[in-house]
PDB file of N, CA and C in Angstrom:
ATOM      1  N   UNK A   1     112.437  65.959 120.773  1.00  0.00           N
ATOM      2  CA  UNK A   1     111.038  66.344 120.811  1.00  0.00           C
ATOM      3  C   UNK A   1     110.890  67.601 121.672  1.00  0.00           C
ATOM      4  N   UNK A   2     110.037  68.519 121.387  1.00  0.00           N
ATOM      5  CA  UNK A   2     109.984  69.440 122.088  1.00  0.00           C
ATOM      6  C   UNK A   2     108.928  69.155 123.195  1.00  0.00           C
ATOM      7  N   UNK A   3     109.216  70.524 124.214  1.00  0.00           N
ATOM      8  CA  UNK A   3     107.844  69.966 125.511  1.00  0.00           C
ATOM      9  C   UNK A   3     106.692  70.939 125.160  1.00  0.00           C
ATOM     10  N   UNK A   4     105.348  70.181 125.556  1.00  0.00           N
ATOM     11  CA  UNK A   4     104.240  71.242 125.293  1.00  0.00           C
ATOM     12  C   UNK A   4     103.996  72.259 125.750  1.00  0.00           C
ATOM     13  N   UNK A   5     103.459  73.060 125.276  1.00  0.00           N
ATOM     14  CA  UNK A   5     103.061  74.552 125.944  1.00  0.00           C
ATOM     15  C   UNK A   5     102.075  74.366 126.930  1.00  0.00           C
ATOM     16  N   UNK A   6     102.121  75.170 127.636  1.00  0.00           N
ATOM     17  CA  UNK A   6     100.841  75.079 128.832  1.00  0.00           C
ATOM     18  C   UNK A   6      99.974  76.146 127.960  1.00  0.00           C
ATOM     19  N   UNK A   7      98.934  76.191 128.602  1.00  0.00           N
ATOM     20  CA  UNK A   7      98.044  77.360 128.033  1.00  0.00           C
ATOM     21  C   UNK A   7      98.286  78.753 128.936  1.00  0.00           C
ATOM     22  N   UNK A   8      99.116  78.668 129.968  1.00  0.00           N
ATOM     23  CA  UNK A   8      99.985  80.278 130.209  1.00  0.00           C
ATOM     24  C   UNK A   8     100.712  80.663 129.277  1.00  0.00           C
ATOM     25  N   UNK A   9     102.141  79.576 128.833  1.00  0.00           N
ATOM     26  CA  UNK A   9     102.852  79.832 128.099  1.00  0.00           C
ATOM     27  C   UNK A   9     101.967  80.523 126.687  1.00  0.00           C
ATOM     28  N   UNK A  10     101.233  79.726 125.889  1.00  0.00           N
ATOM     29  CA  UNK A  10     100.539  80.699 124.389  1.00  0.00           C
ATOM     30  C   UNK A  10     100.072  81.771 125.125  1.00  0.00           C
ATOM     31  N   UNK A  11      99.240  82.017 126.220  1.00  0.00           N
ATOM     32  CA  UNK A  11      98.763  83.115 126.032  1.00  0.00           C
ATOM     33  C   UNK A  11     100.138  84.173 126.378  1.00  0.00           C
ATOM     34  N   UNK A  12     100.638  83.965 127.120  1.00  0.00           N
ATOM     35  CA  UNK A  12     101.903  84.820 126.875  1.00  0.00           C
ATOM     36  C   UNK A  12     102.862  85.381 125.905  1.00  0.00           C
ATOM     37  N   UNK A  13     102.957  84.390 125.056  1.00  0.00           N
ATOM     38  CA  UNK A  13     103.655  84.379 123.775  1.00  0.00           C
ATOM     39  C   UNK A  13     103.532  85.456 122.729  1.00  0.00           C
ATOM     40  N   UNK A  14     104.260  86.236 122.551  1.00  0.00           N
ATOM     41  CA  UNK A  14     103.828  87.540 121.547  1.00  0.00           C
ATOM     42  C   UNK A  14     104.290  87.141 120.203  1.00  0.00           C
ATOM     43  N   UNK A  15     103.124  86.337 119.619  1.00  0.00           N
ATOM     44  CA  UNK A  15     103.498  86.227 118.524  1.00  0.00           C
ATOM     45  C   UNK A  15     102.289  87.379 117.601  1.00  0.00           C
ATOM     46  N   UNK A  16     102.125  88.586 117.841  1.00  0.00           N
ATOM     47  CA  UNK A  16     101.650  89.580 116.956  1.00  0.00           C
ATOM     48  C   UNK A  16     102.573  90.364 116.380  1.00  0.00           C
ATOM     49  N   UNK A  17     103.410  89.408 115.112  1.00  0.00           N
ATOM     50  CA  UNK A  17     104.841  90.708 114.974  1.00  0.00           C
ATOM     51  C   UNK A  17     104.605  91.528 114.115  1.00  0.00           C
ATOM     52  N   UNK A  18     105.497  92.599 113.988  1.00  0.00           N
ATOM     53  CA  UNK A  18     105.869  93.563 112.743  1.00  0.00           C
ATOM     54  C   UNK A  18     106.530  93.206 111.148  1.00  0.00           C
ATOM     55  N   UNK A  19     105.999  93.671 110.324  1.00  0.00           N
ATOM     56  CA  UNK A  19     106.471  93.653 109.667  1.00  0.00           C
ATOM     57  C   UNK A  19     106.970  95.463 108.989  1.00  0.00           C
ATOM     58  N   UNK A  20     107.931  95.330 108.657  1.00  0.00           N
ATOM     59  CA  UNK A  20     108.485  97.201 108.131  1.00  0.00           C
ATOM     60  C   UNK A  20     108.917  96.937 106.608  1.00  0.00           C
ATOM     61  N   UNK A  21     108.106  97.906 106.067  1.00  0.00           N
ATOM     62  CA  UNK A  21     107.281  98.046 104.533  1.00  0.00           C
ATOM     63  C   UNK A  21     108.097  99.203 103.784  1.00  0.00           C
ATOM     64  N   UNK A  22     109.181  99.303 103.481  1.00  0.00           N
ATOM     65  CA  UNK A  22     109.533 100.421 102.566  1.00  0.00           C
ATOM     66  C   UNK A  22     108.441 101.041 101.590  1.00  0.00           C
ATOM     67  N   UNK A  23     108.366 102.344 101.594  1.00  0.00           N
ATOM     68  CA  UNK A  23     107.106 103.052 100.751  1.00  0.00           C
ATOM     69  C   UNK A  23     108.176 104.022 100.067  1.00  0.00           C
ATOM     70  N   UNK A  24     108.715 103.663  98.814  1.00  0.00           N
ATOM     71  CA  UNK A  24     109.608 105.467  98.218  1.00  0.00           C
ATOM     72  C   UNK A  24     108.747 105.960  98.232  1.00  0.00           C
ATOM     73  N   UNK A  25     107.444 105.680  97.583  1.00  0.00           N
ATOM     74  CA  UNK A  25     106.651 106.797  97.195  1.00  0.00           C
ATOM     75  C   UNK A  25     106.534 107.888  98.636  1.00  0.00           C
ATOM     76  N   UNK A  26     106.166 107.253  99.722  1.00  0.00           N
ATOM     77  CA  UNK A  26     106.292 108.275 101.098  1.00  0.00           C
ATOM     78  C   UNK A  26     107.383 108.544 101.536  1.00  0.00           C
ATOM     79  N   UNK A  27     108.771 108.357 100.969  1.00  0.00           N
ATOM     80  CA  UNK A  27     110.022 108.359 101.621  1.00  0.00           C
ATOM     81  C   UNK A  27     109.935 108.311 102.825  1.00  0.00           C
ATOM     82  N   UNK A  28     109.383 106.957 102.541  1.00  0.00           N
ATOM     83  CA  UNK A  28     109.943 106.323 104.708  1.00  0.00           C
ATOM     84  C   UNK A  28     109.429 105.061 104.683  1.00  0.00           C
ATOM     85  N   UNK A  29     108.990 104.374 105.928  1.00  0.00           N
ATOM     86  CA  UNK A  29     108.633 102.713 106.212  1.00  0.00           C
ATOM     87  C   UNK A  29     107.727 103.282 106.811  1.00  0.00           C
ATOM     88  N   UNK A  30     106.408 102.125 106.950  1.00  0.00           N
ATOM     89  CA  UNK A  30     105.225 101.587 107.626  1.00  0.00           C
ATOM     90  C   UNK A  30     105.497 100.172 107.729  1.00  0.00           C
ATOM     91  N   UNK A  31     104.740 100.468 108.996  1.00  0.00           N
ATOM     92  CA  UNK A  31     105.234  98.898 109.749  1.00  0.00           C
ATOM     93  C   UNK A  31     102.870  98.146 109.402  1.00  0.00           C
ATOM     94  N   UNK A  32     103.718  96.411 109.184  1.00  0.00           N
ATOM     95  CA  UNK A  32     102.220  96.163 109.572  1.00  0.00           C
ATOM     96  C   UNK A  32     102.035  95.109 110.710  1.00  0.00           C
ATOM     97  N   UNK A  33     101.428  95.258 111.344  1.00  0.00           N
ATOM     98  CA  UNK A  33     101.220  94.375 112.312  1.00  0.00           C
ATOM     99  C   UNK A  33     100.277  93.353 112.171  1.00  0.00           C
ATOM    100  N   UNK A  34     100.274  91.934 112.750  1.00  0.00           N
ATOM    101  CA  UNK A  34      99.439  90.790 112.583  1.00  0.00           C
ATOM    102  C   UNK A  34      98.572  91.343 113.023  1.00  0.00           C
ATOM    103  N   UNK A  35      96.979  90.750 112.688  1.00  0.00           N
ATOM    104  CA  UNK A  35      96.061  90.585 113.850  1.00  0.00           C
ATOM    105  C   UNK A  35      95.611  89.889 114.910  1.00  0.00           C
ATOM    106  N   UNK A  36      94.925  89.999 115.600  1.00  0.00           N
ATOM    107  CA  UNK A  36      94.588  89.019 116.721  1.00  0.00           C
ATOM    108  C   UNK A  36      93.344  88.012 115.774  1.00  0.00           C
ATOM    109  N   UNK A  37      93.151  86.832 116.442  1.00  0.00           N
ATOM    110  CA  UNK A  37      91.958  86.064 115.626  1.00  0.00           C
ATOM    111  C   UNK A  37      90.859  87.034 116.042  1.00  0.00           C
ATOM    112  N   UNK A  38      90.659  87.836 116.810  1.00  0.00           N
ATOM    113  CA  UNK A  38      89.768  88.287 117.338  1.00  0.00           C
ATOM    114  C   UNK A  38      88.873  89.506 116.360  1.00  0.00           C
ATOM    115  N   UNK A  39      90.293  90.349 115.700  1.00  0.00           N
ATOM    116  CA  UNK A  39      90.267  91.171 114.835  1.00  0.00           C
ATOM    117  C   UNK A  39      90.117  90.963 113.588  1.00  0.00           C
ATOM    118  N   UNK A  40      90.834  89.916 113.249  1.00  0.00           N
ATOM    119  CA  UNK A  40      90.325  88.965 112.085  1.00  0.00           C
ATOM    120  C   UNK A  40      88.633  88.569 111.746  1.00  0.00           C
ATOM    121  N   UNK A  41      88.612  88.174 112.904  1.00  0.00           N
ATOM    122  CA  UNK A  41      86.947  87.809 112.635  1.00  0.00           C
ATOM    123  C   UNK A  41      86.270  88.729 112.878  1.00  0.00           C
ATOM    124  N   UNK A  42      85.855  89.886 113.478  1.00  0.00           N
ATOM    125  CA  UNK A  42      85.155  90.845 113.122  1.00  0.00           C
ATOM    126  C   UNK A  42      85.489  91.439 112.061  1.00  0.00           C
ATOM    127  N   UNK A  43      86.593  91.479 111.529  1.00  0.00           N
ATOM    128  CA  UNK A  43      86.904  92.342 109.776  1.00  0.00           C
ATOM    129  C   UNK A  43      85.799  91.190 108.783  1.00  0.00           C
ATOM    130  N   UNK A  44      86.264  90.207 109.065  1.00  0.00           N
ATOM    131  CA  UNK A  44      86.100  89.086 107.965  1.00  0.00           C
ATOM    132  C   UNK A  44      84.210  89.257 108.432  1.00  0.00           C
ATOM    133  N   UNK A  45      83.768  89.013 109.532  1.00  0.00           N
ATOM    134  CA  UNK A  45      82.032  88.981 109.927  1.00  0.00           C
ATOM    135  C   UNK A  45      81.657  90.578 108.782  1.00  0.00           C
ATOM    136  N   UNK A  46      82.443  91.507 108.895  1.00  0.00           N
ATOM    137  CA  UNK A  46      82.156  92.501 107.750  1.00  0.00           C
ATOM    138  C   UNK A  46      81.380  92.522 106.278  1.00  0.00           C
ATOM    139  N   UNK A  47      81.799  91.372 105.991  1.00  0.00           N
ATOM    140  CA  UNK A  47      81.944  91.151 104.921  1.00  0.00           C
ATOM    141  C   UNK A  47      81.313  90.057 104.494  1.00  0.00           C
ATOM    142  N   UNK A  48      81.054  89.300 104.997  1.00  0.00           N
ATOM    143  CA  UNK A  48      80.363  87.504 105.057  1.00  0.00           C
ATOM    144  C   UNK A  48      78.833  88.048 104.259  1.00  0.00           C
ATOM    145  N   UNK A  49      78.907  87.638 102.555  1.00  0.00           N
ATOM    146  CA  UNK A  49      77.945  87.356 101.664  1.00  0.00           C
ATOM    147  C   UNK A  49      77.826  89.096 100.870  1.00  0.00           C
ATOM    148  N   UNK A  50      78.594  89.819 101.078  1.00  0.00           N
ATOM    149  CA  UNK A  50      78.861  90.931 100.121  1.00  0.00           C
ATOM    150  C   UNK A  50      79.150  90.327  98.876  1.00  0.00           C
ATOM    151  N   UNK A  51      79.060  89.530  98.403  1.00  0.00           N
ATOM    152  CA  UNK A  51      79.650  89.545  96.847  1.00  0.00           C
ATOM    153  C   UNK A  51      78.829  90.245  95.661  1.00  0.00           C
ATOM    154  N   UNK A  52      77.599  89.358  95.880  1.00  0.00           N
ATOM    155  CA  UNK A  52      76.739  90.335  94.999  1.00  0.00           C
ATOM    156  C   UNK A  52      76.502  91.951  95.101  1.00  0.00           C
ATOM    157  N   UNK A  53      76.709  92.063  96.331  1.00  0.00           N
ATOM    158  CA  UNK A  53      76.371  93.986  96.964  1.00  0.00           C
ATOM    159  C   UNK A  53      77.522  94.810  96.390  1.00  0.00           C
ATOM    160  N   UNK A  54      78.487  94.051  96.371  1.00  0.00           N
ATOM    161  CA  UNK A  54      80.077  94.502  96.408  1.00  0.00           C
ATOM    162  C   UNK A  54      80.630  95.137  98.090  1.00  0.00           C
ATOM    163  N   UNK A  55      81.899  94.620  97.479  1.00  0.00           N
ATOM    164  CA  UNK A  55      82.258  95.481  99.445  1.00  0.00           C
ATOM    165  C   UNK A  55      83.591  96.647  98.497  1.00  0.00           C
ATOM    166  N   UNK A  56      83.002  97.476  99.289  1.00  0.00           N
ATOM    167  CA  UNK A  56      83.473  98.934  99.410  1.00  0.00           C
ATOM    168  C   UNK A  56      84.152  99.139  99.963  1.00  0.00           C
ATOM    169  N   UNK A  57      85.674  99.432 100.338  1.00  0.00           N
ATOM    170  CA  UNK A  57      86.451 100.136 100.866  1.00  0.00           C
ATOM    171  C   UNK A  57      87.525  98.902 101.417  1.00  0.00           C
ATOM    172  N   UNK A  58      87.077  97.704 100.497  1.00  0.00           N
ATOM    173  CA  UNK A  58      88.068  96.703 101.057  1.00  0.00           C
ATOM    174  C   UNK A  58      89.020  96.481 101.885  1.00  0.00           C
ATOM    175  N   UNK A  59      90.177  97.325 100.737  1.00  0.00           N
ATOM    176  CA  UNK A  59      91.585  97.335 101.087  1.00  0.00           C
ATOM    177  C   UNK A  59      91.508  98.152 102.216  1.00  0.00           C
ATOM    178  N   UNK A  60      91.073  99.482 101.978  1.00  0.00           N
ATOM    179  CA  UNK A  60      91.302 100.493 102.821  1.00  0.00           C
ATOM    180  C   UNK A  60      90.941  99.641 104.593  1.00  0.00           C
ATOM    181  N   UNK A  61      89.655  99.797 104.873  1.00  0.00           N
ATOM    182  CA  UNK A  61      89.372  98.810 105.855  1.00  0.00           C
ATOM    183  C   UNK A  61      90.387  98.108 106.378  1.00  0.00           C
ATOM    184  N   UNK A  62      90.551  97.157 105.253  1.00  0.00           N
ATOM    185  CA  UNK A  62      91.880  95.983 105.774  1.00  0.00           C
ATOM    186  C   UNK A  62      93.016  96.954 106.420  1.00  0.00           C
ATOM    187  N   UNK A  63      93.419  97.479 105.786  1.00  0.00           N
ATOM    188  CA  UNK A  63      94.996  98.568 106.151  1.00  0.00           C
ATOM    189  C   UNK A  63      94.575  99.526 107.383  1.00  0.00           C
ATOM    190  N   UNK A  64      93.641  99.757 107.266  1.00  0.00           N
ATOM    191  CA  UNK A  64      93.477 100.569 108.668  1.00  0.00           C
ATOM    192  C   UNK A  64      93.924  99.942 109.826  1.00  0.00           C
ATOM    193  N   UNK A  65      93.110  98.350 110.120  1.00  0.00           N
ATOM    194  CA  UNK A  65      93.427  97.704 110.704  1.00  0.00           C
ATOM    195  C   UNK A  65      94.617  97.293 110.919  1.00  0.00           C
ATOM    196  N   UNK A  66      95.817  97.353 110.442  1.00  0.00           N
ATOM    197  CA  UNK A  66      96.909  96.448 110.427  1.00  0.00           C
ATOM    198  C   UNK A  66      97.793  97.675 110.156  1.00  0.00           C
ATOM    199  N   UNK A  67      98.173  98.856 109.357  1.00  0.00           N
ATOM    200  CA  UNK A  67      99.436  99.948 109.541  1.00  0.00           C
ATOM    201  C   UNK A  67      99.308  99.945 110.873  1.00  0.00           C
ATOM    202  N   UNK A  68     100.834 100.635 111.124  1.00  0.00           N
ATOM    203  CA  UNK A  68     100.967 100.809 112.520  1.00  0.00           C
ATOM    204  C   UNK A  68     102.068 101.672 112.289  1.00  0.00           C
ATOM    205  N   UNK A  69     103.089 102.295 113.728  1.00  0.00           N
ATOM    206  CA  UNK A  69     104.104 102.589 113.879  1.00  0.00           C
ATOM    207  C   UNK A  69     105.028 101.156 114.427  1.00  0.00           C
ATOM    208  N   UNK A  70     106.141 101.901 114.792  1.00  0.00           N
ATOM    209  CA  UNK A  70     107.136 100.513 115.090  1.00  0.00           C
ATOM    210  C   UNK A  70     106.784 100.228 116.664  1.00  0.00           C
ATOM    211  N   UNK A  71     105.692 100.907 116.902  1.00  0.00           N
ATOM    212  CA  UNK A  71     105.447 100.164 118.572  1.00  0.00           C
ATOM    213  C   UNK A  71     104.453  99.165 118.416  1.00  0.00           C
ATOM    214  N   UNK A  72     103.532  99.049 117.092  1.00  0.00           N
ATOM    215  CA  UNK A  72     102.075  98.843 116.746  1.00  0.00           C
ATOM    216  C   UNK A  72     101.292  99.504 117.160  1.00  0.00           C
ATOM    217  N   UNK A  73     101.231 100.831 117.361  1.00  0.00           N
ATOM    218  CA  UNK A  73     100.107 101.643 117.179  1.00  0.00           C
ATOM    219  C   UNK A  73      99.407 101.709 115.920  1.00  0.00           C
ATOM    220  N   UNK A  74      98.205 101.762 116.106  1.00  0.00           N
ATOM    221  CA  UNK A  74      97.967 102.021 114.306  1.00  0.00           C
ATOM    222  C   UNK A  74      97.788 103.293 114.756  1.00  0.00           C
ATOM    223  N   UNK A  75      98.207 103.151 113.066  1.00  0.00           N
ATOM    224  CA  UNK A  75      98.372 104.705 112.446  1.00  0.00           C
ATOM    225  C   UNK A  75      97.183 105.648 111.922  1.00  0.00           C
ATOM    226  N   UNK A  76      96.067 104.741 111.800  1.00  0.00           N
ATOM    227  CA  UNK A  76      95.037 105.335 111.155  1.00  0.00           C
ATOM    228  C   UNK A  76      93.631 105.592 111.900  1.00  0.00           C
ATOM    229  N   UNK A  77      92.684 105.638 111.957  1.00  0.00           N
ATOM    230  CA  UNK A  77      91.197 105.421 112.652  1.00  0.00           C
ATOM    231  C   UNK A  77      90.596 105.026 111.550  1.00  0.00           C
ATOM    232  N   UNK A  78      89.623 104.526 112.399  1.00  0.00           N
ATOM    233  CA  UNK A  78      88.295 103.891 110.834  1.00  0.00           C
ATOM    234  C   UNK A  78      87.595 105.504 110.648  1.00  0.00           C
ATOM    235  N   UNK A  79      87.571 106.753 111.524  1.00  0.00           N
ATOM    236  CA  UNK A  79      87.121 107.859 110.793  1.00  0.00           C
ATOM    237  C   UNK A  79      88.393 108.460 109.541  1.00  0.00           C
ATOM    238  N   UNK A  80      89.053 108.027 109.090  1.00  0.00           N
ATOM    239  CA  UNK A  80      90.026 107.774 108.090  1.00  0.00           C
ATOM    240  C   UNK A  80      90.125 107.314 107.018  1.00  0.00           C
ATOM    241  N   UNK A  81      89.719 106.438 107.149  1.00  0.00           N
ATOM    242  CA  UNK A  81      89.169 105.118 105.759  1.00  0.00           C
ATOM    243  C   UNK A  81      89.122 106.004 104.831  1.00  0.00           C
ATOM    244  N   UNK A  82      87.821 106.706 104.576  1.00  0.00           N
ATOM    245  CA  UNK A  82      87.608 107.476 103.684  1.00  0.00           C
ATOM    246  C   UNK A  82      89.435 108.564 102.592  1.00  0.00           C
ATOM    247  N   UNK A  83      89.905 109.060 103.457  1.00  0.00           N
ATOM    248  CA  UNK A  83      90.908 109.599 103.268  1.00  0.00           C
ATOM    249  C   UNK A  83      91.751 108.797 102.939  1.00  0.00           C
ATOM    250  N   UNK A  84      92.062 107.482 103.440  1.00  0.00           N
ATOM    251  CA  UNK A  84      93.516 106.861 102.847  1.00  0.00           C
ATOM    252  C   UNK A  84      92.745 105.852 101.998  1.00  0.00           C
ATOM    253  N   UNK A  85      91.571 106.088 101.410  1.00  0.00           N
ATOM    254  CA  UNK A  85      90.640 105.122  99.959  1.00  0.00           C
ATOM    255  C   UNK A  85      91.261 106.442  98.934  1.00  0.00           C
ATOM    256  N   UNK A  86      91.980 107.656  99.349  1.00  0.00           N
ATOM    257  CA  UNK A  86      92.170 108.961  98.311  1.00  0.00           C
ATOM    258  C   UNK A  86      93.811 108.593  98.331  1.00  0.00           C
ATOM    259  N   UNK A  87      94.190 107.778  98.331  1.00  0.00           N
ATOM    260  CA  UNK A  87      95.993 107.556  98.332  1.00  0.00           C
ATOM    261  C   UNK A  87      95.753 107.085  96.936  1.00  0.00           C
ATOM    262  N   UNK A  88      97.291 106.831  96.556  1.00  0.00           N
ATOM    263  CA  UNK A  88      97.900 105.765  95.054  1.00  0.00           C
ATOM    264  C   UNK A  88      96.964 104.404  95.720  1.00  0.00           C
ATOM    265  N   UNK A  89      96.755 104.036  94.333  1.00  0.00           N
ATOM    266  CA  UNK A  89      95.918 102.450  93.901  1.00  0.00           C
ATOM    267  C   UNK A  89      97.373 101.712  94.541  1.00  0.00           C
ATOM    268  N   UNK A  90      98.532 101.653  93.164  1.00  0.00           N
ATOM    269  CA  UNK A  90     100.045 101.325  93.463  1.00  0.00           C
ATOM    270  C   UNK A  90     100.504 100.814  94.572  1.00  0.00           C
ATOM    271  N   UNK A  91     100.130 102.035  95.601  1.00  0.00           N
ATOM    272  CA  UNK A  91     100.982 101.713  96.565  1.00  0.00           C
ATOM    273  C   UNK A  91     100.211 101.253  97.753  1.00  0.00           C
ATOM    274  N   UNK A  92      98.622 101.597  97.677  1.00  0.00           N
ATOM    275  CA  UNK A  92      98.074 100.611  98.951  1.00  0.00           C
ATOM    276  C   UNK A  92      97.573  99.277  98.339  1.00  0.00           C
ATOM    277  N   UNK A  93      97.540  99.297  96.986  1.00  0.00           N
ATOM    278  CA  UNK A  93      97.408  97.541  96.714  1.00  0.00           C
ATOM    279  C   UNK A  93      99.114  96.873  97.177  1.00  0.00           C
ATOM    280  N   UNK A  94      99.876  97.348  96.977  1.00  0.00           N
ATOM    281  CA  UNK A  94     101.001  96.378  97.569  1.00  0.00           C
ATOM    282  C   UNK A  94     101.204  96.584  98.665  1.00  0.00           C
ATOM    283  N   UNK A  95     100.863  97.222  99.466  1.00  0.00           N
ATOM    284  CA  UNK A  95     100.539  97.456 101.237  1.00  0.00           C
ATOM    285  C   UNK A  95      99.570  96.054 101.262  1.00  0.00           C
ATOM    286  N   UNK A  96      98.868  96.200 101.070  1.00  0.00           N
ATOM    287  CA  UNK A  96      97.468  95.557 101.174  1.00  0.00           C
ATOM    288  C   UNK A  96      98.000  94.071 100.589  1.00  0.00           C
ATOM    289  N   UNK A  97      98.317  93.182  99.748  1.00  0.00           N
ATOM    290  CA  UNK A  97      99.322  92.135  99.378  1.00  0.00           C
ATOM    291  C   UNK A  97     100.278  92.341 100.492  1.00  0.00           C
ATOM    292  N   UNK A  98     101.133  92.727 100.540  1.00  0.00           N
ATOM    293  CA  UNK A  98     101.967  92.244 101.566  1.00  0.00           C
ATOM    294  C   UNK A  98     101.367  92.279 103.278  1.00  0.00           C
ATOM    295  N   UNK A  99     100.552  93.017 103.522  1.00  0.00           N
ATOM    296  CA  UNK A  99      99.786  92.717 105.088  1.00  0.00           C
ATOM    297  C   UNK A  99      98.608  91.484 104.758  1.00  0.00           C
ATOM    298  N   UNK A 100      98.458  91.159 103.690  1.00  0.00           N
ATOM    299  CA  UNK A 100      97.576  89.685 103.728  1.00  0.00           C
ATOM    300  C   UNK A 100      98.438  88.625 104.090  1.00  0.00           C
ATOM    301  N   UNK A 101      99.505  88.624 102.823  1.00  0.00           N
ATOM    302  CA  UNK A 101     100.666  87.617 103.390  1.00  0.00           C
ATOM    303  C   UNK A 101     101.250  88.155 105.061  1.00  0.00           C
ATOM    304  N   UNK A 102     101.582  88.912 105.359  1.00  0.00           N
ATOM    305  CA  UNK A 102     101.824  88.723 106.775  1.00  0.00           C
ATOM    306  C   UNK A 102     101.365  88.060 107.678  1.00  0.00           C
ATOM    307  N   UNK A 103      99.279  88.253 107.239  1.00  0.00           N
ATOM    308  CA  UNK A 103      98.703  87.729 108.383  1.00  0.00           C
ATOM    309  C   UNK A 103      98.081  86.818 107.795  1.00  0.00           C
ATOM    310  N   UNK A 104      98.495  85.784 107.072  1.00  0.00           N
ATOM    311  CA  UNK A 104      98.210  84.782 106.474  1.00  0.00           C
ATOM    312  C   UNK A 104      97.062  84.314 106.153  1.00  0.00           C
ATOM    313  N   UNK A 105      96.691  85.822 105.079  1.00  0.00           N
ATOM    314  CA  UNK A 105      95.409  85.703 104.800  1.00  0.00           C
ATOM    315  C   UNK A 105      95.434  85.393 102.909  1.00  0.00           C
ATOM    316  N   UNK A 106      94.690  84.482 102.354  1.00  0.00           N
ATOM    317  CA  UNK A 106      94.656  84.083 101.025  1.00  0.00           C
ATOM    318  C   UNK A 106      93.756  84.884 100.386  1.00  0.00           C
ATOM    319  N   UNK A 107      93.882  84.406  98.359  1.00  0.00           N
ATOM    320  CA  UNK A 107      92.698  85.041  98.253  1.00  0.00           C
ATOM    321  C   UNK A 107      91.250  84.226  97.934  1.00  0.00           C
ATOM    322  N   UNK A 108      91.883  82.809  98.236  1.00  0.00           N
ATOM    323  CA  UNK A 108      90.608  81.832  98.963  1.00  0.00           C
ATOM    324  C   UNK A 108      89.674  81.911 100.039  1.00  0.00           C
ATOM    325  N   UNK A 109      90.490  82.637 100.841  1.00  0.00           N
ATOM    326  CA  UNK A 109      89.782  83.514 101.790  1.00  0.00           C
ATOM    327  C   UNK A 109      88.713  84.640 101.788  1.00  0.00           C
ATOM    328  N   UNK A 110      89.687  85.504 100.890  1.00  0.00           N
ATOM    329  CA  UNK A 110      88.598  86.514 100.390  1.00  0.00           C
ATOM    330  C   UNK A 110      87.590  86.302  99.397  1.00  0.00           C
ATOM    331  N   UNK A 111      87.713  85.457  98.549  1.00  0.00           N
ATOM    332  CA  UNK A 111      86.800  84.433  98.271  1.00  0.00           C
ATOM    333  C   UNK A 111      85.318  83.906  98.895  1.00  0.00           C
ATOM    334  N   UNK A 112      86.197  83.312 100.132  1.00  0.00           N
ATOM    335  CA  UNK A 112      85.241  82.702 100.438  1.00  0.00           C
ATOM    336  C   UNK A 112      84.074  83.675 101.633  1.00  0.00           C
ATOM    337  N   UNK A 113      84.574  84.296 101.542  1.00  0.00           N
ATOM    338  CA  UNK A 113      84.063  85.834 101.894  1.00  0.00           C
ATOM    339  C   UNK A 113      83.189  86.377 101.667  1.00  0.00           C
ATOM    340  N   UNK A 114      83.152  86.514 100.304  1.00  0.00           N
ATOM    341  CA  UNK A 114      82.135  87.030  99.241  1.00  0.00           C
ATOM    342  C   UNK A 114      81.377  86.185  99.125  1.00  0.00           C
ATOM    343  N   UNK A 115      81.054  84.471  99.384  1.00  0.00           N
ATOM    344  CA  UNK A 115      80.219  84.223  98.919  1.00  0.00           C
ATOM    345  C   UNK A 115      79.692  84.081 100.322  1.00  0.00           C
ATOM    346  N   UNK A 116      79.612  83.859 101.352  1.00  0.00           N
ATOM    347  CA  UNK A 116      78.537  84.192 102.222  1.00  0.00           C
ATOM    348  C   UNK A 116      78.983  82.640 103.098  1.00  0.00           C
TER     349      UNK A 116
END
């Protein structure tokens, strides 16, 4: 059996990892990083009952948040969005799929998103 964590130990615990994303199309890697619940829920409060409105800039949004370099810096600003919504469909929808699965986000989730 294992022993329990104290609540020093989790908060210590770096479990916000990397993941490194081969892109040919950019000849190179982007890394994505988890989010915090913290970041999670203000992305996700974004969005809570857009379905009928539509939400705009989805993916982009999402990926801003989560590219990074290999330290986890992100790579982008939200004054950005706009500019990396002008990339390949291709290649930030499978950015965007693979940083959901990273941060173990469904599309029950996004789902349940849209409806409010």
């Amino acid at each position: 059996m294992t022993m329990a964590l104290s609540a020093e130990q989790i908060l210590a615990a770096n479990d916000l990892g990397l993941l490194e994303v081969p892109v040919k199309e950019w000849n190179g890697s982007v890394f994505i990083r988890v989010m915090s619940v913290a970041e999670r829920d203000a992305y996700e409060r974004m969005w809570i009952g857009k379905k009928e409105t539509g939400i705009e800039n989805f993916r982009t949004e999402y990926l801003q948040r989560v590219l990074c370099d290999e330290a986890g810096k992100l790579l982008f600003t939200h004054d950005q969005i706009e500019q990396l919504g002008k990339k390949s469909a291709a290649v930030m929808s499978r950015l965007f799929e693979r940083a959901m699965k990273h941060n173990a986000m469904s599309e029950a989730d996004v789902e349940e998103l849209g409806k409010g």
